[in-house]
N, C-alpha and C. Protein backbone atom coordinates (compact mmCIF):
# COMPACT_ATOMS: atom_id res chain seq x y z
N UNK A 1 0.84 -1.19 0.00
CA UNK A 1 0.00 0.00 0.00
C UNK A 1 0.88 1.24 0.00
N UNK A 2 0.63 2.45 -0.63
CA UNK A 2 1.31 3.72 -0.66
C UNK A 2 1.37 4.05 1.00
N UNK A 3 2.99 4.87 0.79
CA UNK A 3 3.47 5.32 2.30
C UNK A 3 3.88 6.48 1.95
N UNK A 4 3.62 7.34 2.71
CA UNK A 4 3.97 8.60 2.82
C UNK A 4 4.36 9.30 4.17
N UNK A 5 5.86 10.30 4.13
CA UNK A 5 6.16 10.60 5.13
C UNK A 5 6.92 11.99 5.18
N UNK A 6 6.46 13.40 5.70
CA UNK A 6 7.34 14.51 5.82
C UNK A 6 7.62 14.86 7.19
N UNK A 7 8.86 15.30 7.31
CA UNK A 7 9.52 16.25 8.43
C UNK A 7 10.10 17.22 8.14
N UNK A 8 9.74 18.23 8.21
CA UNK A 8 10.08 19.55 8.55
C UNK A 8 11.04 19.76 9.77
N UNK A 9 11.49 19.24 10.51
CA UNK A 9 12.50 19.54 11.44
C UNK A 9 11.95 20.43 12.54
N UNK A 10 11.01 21.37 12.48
CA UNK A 10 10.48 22.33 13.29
C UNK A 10 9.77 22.12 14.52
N UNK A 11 10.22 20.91 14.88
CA UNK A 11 9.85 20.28 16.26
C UNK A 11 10.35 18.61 16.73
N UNK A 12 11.15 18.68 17.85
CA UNK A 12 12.11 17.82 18.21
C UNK A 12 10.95 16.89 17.91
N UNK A 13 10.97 15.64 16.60
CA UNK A 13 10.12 14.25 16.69
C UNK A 13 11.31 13.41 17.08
N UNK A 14 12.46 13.65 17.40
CA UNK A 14 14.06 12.34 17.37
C UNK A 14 13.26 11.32 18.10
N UNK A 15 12.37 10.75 18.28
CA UNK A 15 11.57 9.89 19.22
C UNK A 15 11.10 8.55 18.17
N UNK A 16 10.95 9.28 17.29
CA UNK A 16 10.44 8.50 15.56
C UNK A 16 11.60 7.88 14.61
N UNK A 17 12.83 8.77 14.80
CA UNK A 17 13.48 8.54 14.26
C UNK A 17 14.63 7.46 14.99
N UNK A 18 15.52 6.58 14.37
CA UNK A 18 16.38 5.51 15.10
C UNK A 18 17.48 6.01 15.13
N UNK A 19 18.17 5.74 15.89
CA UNK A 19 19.90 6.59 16.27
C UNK A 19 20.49 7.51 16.16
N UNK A 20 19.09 8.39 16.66
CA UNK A 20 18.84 9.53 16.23
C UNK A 20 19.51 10.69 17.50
N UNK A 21 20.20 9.37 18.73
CA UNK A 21 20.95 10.54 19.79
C UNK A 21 22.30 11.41 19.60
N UNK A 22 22.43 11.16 18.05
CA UNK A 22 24.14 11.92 17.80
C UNK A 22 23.74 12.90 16.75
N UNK A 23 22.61 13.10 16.62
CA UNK A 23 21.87 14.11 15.58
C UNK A 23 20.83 15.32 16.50
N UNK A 24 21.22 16.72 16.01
CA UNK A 24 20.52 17.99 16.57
C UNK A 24 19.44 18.10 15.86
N UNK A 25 18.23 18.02 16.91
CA UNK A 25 16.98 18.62 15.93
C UNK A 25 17.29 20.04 16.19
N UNK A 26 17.31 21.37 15.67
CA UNK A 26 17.65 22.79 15.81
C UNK A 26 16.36 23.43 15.46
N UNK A 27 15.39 23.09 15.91
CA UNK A 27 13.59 23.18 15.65
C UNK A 27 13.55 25.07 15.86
N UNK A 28 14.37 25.89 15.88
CA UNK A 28 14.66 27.49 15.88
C UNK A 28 14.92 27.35 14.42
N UNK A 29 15.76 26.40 13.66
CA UNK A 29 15.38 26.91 12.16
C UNK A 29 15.32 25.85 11.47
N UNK A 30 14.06 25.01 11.77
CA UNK A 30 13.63 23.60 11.23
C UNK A 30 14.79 23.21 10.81
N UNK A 31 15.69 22.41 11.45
CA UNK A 31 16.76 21.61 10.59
C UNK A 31 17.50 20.60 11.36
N UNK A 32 18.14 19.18 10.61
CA UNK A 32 18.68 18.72 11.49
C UNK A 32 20.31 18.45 11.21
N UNK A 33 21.10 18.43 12.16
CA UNK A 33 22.19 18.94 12.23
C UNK A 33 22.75 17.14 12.13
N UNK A 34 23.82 17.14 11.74
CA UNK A 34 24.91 15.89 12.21
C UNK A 34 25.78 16.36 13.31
N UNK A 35 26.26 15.31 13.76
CA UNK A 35 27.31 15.61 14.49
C UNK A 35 28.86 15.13 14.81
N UNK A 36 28.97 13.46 13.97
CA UNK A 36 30.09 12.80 14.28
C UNK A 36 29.82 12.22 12.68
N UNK A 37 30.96 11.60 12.73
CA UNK A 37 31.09 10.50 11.26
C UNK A 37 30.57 9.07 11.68
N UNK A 38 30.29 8.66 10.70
CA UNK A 38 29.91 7.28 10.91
C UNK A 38 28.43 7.22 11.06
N UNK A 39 27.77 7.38 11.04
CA UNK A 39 25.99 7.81 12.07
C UNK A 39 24.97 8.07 10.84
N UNK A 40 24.05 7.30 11.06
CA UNK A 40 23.22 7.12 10.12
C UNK A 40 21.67 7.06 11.13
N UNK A 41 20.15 8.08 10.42
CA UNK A 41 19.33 7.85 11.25
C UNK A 41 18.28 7.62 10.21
N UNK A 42 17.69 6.69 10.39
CA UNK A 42 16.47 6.28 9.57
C UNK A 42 15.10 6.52 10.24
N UNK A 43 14.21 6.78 9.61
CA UNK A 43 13.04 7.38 9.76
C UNK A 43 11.75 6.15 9.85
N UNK A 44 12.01 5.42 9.48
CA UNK A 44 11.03 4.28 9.35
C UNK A 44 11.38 2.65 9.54
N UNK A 45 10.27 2.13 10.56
CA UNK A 45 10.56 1.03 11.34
C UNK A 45 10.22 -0.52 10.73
N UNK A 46 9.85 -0.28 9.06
CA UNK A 46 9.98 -1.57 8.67
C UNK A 46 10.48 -0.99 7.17
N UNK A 47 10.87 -2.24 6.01
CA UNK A 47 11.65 -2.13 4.66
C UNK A 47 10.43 -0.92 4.35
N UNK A 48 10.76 -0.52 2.80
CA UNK A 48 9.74 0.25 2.04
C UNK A 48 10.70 0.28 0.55
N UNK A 49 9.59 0.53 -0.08
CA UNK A 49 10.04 0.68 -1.51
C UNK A 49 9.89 2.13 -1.78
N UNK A 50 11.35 2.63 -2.45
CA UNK A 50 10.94 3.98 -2.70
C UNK A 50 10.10 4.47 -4.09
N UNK A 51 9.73 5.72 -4.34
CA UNK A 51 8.65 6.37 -5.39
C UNK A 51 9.67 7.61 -5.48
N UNK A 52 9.83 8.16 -4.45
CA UNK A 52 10.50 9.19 -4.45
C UNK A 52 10.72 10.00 -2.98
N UNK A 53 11.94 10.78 -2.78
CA UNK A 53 12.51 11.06 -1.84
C UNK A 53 13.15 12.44 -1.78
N UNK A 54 13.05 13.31 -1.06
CA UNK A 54 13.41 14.96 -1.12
C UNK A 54 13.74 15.35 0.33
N UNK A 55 14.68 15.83 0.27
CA UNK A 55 15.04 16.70 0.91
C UNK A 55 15.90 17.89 0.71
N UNK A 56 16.26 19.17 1.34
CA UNK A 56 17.27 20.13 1.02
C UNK A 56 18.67 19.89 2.02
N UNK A 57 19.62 20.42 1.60
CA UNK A 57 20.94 19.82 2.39
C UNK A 57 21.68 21.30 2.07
N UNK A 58 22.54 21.56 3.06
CA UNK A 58 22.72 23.14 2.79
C UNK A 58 24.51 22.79 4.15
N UNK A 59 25.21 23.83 4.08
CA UNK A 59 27.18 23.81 4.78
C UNK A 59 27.40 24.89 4.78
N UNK A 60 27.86 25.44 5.66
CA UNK A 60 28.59 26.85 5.82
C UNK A 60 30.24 26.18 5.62
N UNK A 61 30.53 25.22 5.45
CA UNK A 61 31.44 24.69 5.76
C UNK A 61 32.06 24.30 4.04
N UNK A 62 33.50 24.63 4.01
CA UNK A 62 34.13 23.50 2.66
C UNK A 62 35.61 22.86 3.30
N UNK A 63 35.27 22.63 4.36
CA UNK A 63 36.66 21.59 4.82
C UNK A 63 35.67 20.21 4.22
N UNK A 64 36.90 19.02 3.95
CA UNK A 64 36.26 17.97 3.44
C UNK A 64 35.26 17.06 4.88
N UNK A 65 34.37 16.59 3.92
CA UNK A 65 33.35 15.55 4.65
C UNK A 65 32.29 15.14 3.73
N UNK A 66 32.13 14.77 4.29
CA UNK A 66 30.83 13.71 3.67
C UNK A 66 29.38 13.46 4.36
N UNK A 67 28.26 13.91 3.73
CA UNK A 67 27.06 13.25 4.06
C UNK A 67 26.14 13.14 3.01
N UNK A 68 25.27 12.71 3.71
CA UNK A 68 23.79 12.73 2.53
C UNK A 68 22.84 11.73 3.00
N UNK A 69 22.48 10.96 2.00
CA UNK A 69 21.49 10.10 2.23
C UNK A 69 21.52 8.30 1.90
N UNK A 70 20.92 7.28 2.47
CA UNK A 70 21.41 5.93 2.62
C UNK A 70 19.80 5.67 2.53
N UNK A 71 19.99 4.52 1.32
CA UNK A 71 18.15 4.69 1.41
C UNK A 71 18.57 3.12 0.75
N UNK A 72 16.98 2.45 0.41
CA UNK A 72 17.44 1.00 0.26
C UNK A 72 18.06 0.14 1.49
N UNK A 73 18.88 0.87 2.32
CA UNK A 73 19.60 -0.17 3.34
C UNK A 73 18.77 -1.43 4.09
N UNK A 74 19.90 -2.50 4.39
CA UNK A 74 19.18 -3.58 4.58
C UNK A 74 19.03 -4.15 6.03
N UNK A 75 19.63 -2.82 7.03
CA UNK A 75 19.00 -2.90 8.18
C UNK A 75 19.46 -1.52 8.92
N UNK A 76 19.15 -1.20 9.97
CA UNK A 76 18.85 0.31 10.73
C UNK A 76 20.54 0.39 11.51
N UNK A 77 21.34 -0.58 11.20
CA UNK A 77 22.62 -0.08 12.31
C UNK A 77 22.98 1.26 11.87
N UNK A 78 23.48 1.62 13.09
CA UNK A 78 24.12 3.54 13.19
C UNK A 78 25.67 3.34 12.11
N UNK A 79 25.70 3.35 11.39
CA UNK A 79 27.05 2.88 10.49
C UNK A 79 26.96 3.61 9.48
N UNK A 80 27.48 4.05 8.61
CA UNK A 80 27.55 4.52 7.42
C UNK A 80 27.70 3.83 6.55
N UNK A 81 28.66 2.76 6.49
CA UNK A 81 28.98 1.76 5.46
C UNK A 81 28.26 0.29 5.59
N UNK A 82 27.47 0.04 6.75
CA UNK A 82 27.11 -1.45 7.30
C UNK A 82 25.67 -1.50 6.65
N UNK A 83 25.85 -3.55 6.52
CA UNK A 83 25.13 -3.77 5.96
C UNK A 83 25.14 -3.13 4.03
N UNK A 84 24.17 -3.20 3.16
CA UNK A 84 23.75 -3.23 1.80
C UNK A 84 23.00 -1.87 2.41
N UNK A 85 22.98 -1.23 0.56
CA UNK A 85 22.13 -0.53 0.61
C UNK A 85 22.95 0.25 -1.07
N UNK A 86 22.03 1.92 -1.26
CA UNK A 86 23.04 2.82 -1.27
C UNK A 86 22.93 4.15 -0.78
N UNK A 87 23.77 4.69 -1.18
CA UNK A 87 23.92 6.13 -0.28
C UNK A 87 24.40 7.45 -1.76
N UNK A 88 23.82 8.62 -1.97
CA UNK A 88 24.08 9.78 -2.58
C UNK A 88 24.76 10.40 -1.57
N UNK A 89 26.14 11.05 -1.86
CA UNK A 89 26.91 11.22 -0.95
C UNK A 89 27.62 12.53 -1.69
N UNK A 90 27.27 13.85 -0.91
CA UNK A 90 27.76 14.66 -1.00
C UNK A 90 29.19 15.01 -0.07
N UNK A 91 30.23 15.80 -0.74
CA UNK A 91 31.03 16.40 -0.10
C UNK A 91 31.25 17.61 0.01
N UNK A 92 31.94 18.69 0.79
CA UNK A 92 32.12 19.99 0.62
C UNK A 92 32.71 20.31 -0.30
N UNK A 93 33.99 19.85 -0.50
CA UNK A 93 34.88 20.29 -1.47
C UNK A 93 34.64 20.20 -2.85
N UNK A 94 33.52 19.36 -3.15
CA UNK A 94 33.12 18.61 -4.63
C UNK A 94 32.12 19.34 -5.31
N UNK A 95 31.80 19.14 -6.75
CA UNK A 95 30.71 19.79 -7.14
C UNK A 95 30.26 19.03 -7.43
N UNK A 96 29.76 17.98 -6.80
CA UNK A 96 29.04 16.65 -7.56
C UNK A 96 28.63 15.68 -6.23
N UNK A 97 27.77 15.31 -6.55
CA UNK A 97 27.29 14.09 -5.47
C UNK A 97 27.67 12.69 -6.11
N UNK A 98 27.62 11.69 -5.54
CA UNK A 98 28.25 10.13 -5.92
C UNK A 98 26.90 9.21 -5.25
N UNK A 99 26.85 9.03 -6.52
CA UNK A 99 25.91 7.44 -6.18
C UNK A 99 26.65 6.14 -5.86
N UNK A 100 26.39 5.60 -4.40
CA UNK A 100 27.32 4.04 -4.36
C UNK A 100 26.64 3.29 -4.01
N UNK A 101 26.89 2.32 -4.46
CA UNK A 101 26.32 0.87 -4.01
C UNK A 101 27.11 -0.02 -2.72
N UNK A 102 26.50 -0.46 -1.94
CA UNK A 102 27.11 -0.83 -0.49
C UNK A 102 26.97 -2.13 -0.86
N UNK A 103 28.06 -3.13 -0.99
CA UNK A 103 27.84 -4.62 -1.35
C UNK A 103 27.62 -5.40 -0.24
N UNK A 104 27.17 -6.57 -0.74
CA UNK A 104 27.05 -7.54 0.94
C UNK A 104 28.21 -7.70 0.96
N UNK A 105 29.30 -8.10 0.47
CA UNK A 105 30.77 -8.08 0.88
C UNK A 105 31.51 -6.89 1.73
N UNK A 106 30.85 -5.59 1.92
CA UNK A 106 31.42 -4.38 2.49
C UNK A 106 32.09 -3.95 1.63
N UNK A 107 32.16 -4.25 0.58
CA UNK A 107 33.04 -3.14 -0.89
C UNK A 107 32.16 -2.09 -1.35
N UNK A 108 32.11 -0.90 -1.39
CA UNK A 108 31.11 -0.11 -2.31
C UNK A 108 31.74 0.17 -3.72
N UNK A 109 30.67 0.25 -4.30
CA UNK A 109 30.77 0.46 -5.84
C UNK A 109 30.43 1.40 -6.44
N UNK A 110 31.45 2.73 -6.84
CA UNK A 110 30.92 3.92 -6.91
C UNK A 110 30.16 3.90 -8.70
N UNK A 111 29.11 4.60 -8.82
CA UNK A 111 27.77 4.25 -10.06
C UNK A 111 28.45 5.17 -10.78
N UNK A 112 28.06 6.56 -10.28
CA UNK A 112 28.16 7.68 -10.91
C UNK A 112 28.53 8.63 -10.21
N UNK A 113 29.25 10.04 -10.44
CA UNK A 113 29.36 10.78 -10.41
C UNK A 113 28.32 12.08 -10.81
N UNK A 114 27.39 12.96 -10.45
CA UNK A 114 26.73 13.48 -10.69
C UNK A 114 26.89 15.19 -10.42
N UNK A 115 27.24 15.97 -11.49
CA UNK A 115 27.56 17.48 -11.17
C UNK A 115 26.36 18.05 -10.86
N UNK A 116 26.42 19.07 -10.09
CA UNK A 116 24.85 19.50 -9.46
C UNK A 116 25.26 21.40 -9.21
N UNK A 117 26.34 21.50 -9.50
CA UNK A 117 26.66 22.95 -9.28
C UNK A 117 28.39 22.75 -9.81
N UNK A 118 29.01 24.57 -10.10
CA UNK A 118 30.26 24.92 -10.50
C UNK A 118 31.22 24.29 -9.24
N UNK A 119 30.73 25.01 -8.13
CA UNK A 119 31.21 24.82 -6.45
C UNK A 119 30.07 24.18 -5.08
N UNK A 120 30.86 24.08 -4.54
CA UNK A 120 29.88 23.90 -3.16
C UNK A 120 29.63 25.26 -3.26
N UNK A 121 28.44 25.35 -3.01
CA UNK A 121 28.01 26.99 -2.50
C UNK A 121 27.56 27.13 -1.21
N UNK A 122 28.58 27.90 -0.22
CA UNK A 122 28.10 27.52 0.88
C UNK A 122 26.78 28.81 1.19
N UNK A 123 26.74 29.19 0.36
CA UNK A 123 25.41 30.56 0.72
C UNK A 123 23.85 29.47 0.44
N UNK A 124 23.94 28.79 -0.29
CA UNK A 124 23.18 27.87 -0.88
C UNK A 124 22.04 26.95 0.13
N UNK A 125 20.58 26.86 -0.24
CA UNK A 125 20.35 24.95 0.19
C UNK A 125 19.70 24.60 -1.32
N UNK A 126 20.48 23.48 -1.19
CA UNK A 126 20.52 22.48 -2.78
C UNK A 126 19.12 21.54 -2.14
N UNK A 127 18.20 21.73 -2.87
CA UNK A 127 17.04 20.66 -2.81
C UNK A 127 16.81 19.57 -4.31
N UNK A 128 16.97 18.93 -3.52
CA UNK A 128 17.46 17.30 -3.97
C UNK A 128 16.46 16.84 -4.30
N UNK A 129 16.27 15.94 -5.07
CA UNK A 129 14.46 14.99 -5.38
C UNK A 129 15.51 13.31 -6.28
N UNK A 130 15.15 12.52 -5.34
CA UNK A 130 15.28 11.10 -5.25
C UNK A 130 13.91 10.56 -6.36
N UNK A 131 14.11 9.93 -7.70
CA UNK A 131 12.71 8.89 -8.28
C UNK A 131 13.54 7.79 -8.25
N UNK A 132 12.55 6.69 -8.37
CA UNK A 132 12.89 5.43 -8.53
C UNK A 132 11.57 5.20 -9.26
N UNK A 133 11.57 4.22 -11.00
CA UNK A 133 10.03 3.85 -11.42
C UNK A 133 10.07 2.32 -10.74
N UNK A 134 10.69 1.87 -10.05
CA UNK A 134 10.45 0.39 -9.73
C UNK A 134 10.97 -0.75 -10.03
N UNK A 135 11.97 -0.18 -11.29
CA UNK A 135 12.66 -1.10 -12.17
C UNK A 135 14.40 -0.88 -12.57
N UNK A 136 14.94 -0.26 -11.33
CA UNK A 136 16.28 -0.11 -11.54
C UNK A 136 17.02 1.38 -11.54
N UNK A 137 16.03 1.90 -12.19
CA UNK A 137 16.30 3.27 -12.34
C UNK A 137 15.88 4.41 -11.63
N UNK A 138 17.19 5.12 -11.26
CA UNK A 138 16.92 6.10 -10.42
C UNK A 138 17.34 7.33 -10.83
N UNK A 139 16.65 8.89 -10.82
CA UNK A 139 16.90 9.99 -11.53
C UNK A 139 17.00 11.10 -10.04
N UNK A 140 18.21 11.73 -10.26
CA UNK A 140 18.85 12.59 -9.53
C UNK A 140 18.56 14.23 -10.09
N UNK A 141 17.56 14.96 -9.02
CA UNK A 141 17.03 16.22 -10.10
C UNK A 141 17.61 17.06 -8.75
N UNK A 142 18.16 18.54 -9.22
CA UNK A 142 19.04 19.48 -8.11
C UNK A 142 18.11 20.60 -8.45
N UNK A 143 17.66 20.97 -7.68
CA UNK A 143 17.67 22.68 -7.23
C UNK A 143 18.35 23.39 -6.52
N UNK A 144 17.93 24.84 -6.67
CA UNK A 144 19.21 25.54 -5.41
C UNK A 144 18.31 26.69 -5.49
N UNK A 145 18.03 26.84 -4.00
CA UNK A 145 17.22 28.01 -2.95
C UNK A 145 15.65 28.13 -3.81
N UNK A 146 15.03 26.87 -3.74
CA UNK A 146 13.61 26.95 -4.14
C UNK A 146 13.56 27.03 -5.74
N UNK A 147 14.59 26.77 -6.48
CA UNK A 147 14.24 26.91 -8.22
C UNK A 147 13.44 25.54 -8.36
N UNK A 148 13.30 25.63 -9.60
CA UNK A 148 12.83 24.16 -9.95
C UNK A 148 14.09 23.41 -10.13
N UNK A 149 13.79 22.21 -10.17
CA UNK A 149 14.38 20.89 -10.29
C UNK A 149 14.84 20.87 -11.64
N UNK A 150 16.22 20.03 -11.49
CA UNK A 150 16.98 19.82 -13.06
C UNK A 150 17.58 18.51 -13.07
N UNK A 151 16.92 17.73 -13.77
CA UNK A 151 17.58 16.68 -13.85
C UNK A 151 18.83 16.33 -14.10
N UNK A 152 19.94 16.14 -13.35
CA UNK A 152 21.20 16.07 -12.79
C UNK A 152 21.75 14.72 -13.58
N UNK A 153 21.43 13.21 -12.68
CA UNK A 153 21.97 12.19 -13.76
C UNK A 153 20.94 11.30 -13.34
N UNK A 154 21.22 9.80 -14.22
CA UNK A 154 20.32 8.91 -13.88
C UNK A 154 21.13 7.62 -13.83
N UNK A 155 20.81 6.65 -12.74
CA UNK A 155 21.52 5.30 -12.64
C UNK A 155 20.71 4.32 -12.64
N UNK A 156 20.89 3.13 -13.41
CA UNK A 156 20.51 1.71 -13.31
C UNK A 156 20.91 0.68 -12.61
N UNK A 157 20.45 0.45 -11.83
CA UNK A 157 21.39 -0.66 -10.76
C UNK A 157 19.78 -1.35 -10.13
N UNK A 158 19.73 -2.58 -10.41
CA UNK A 158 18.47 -3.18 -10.24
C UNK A 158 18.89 -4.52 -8.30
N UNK A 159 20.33 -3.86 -7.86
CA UNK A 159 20.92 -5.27 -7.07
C UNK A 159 19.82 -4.60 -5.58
N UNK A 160 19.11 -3.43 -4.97
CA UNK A 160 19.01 -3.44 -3.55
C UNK A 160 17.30 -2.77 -3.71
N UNK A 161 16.05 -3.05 -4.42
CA UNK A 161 15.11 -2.54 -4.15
C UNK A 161 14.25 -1.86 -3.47
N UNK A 162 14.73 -2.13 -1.91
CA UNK A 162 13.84 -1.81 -0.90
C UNK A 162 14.74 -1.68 0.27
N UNK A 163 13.68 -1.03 1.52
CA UNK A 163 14.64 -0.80 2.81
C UNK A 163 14.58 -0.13 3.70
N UNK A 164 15.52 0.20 4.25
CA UNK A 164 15.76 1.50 5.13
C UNK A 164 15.67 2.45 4.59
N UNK A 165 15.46 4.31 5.13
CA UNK A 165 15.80 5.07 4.24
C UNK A 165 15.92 6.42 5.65
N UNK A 166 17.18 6.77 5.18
CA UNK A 166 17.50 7.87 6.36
C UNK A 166 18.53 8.84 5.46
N UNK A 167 19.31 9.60 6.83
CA UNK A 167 20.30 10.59 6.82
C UNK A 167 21.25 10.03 7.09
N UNK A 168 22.52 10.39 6.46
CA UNK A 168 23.69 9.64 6.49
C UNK A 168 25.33 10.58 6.89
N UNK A 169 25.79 10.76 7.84
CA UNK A 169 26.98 11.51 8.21
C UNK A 169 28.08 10.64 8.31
N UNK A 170 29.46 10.62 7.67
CA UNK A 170 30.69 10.14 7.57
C UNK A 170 31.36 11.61 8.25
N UNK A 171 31.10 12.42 8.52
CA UNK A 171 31.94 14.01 8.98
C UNK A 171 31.57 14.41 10.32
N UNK A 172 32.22 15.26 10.95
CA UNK A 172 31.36 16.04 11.73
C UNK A 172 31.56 17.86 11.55
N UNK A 173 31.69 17.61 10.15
CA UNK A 173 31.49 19.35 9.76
C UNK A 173 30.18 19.44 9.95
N UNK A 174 29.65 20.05 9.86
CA UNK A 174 28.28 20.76 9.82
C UNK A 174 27.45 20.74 8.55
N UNK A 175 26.61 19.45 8.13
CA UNK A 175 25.40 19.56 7.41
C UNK A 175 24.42 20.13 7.87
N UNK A 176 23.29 20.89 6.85
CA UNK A 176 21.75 20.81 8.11
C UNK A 176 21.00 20.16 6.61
N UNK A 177 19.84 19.28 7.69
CA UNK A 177 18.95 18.85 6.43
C UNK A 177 17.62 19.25 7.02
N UNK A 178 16.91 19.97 6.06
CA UNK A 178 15.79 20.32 5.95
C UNK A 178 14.74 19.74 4.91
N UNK A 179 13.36 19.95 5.38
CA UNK A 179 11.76 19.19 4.43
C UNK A 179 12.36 17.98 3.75
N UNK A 180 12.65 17.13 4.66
CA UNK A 180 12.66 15.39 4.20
C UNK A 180 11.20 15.15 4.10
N UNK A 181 10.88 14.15 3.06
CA UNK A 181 9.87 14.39 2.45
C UNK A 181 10.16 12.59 1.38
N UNK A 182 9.00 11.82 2.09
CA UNK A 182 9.66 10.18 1.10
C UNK A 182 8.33 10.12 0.86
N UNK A 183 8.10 9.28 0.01
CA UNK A 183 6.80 8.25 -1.12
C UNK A 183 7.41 7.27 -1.43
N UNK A 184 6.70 6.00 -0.91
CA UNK A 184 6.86 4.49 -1.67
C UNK A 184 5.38 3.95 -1.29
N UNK A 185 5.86 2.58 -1.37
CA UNK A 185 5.45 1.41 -0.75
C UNK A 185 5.63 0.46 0.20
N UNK A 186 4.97 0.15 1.31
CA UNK A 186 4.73 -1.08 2.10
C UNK A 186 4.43 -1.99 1.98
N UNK A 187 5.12 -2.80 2.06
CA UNK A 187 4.82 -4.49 1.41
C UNK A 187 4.23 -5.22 2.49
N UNK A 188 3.53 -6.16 2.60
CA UNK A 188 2.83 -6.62 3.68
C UNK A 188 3.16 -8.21 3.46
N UNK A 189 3.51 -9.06 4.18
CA UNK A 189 3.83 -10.31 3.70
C UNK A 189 2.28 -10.95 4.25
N UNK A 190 1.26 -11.44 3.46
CA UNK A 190 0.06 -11.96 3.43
C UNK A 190 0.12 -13.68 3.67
N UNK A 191 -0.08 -13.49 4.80
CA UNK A 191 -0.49 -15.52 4.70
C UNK A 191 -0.94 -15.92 3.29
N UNK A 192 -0.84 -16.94 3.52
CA UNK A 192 -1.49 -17.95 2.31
C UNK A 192 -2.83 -18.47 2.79
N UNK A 193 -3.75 -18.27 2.38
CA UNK A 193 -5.05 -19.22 2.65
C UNK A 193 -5.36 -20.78 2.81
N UNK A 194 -5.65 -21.28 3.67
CA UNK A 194 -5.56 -22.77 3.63
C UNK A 194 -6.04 -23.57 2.39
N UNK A 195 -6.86 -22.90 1.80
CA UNK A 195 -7.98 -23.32 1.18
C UNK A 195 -7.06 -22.71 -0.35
N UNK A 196 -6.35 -22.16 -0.64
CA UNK A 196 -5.73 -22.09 -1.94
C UNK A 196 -4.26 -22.66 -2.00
N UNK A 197 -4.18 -23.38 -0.77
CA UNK A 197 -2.80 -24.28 -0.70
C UNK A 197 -3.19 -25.19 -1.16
N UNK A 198 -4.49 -25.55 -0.52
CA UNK A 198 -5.26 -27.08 -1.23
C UNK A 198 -5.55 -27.35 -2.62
N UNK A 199 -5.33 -26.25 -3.56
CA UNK A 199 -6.12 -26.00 -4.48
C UNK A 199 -4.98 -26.58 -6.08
């Protein structure tokens, strides 16, 4: 069945969210802050299939680090790299975000490279929009300070469908993420009927 889910940041929910004690809700200017590397907080307490996924991500900061987002993952540990999944992974220093794939072996597999601006702009919040049609493909569209959306790049990778889906910090420079905002699906695993086993 369709799932739908927004946070605005503008009021401490960290109660909803999982490992969510190394992350600032800053509900004075809807946003949530990272704070260490490694730390990952997911928003939802069983798999889901994504439709699509948004949020804005904004740095006063261009010393190097890393965050973004880990969606697909194949279970809720506070890790950045643990477990499958993948992760869009912005850095300060970069003008491009990276799509990777998290293997069950612990190797990631970087997809693509995706330019989304000249520089980091740290005056900037870059609003992001996550699609997936269901079948492998996923399209990476950038805005910056409320424009419309531009389709950035697109990847095919059919190996991690469903999952976890959170915020993802490898740094402890200073991200803030603001209006997370997901659409999928909930899968429900349905008994079997006695009476169509027989059948």
């Amino acid at each position: 069945e369709p799932f739908w889910f927004r946070d605005e940041f503008s009021e401490d929910d960290s109660g909803r969210w999982r490992n969510s004690s190394v992350w600032v809700w800053d509900t004075t200017n809807s946003q949530l802050q990272n704070t260490k590397t490694n730390s990952v907080t997911f928003f939802n307490a069983e798999p889901l299939s994504l439709t699509e996924l948004k949020f804005d991500i904004s740095s006063q900061s261009l010393a190097f680090g890393n965050a973004g987002i880990k969606f697909n993952a194949s279970s809720t540990a506070d890790s950045y790299f643990s477990g499958t999944g993948y992760l869009l992974q912005f850095a300060l220093t970069q003008n491009y975000c990276l799509f990777r794939r998290i293997n069950v072996d612990g190797t990631r597999s970087d997809l693509k490279n995706i330019i989304f601006d000249t520089v980091w702009d740290t005056t900037a919040i870059y609003n992001i929009k996550i699609t997936s049609d269901g079948e492998g493909t996923y399209s990476i569209y950038v805005g910056k300070n409320g424009g419309e959306y531009e389709l950035k790049g697109t990847v095919v990778d059919t190996t991690w469908t469903m999952g976890y889906h959170g915020l993802a910090s490898d740094t402890s420079e200073k991200f803030n993420f603001t209006n997370f905002e997901f659409s999928g699906t909930r899968v429900y695993n349905k008994p079997i009927h006695r009476g169509a086993m027989l059948e």
